[in-house]
C-alpha atoms as a PDB file:
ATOM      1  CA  UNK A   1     -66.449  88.661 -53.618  1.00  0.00           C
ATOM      2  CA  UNK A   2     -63.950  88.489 -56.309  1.00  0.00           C
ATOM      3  CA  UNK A   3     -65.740  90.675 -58.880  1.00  0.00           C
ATOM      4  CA  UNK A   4     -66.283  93.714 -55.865  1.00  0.00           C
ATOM      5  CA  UNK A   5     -62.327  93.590 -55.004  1.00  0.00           C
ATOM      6  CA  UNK A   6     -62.247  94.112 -58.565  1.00  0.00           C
ATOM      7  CA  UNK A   7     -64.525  97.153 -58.817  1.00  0.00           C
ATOM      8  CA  UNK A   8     -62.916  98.811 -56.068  1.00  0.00           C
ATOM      9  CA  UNK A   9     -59.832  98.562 -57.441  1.00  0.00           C
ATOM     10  CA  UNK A  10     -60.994  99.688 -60.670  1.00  0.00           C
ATOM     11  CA  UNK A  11     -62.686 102.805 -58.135  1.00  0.00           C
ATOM     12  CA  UNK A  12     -59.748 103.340 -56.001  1.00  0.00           C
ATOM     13  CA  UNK A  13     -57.277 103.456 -59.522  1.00  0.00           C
ATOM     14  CA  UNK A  14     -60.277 105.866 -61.002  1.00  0.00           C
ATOM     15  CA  UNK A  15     -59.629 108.212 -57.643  1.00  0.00           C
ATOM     16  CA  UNK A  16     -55.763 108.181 -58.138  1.00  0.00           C
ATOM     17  CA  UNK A  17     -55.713 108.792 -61.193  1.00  0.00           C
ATOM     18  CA  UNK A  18     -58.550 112.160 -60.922  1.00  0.00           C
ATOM     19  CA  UNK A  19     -56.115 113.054 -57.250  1.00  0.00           C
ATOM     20  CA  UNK A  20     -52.794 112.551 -59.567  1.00  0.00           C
ATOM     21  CA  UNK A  21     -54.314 114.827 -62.155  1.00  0.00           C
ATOM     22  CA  UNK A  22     -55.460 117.694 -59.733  1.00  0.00           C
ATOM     23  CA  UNK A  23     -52.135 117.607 -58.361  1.00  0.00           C
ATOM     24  CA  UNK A  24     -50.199 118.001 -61.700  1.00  0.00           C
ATOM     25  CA  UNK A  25     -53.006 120.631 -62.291  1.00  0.00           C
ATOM     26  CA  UNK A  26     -52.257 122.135 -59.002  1.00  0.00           C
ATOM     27  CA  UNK A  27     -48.841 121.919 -59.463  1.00  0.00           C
ATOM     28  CA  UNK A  28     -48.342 123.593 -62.497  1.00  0.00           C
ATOM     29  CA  UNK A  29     -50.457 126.420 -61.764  1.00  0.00           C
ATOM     30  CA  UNK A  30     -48.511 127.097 -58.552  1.00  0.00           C
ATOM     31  CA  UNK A  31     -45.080 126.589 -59.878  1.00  0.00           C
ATOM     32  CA  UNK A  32     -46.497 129.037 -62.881  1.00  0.00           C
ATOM     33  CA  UNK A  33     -47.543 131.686 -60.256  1.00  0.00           C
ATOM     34  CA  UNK A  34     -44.017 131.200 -58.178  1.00  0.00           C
ATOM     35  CA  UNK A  35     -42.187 131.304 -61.473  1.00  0.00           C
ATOM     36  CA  UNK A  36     -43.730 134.305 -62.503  1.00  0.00           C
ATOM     37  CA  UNK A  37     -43.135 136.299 -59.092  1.00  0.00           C
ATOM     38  CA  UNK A  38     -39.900 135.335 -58.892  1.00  0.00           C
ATOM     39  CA  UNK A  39     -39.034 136.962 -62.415  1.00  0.00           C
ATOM     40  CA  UNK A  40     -41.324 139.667 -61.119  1.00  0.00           C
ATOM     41  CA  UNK A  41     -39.020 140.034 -58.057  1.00  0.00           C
ATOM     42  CA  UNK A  42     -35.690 139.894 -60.433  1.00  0.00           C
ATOM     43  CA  UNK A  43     -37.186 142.377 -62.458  1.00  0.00           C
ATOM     44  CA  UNK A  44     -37.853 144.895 -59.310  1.00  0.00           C
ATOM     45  CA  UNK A  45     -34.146 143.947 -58.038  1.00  0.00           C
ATOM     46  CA  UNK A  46     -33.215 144.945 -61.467  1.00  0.00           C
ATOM     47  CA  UNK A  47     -34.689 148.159 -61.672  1.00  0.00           C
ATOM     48  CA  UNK A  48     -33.080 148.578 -58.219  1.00  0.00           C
ATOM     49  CA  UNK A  49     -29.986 148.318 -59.325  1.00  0.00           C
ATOM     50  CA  UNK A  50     -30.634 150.594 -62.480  1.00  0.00           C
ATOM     51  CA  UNK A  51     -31.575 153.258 -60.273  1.00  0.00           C
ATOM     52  CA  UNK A  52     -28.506 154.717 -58.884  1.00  0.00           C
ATOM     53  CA  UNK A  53     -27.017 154.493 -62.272  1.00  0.00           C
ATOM     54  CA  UNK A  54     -29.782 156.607 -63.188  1.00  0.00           C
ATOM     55  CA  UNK A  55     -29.082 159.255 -60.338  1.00  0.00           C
ATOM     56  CA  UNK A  56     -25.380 158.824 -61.263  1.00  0.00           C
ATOM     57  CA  UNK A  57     -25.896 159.644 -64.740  1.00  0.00           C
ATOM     58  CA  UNK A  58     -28.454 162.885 -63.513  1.00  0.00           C
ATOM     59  CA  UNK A  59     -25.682 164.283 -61.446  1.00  0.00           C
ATOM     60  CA  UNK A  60     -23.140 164.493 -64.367  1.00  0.00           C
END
């Protein structure tokens, strides 16, 4: 009885250990794909911006 509590600990620390590592996984992949469109979306508010300047500077 002893030596099965054991081995499903062992099993159950096994699982958390594969879930924790998905997650990081997971986690780092999505925070890398919202990083990048947010610097995407800066970029396009950027360019935005730059664009009236642009129209200013044609007028002159």
């Amino acid at each position: 009885m002893q030596l099965w509590i054991h081995v499903n600990k062992v099993h159950g620390d096994l699982r958390n250990v594969r879930m924790r590592r998905i997650f990081l996984l997971l986690f780092f992949k999505y925070s890398g794909y919202v990083l990048v469109e947010f610097l995407k979306s800066i970029w396009v508010t950027l360019q935005w911006f730059k664009l009236p300047l642009a129209f200013e500077t044609l007028e002159i």
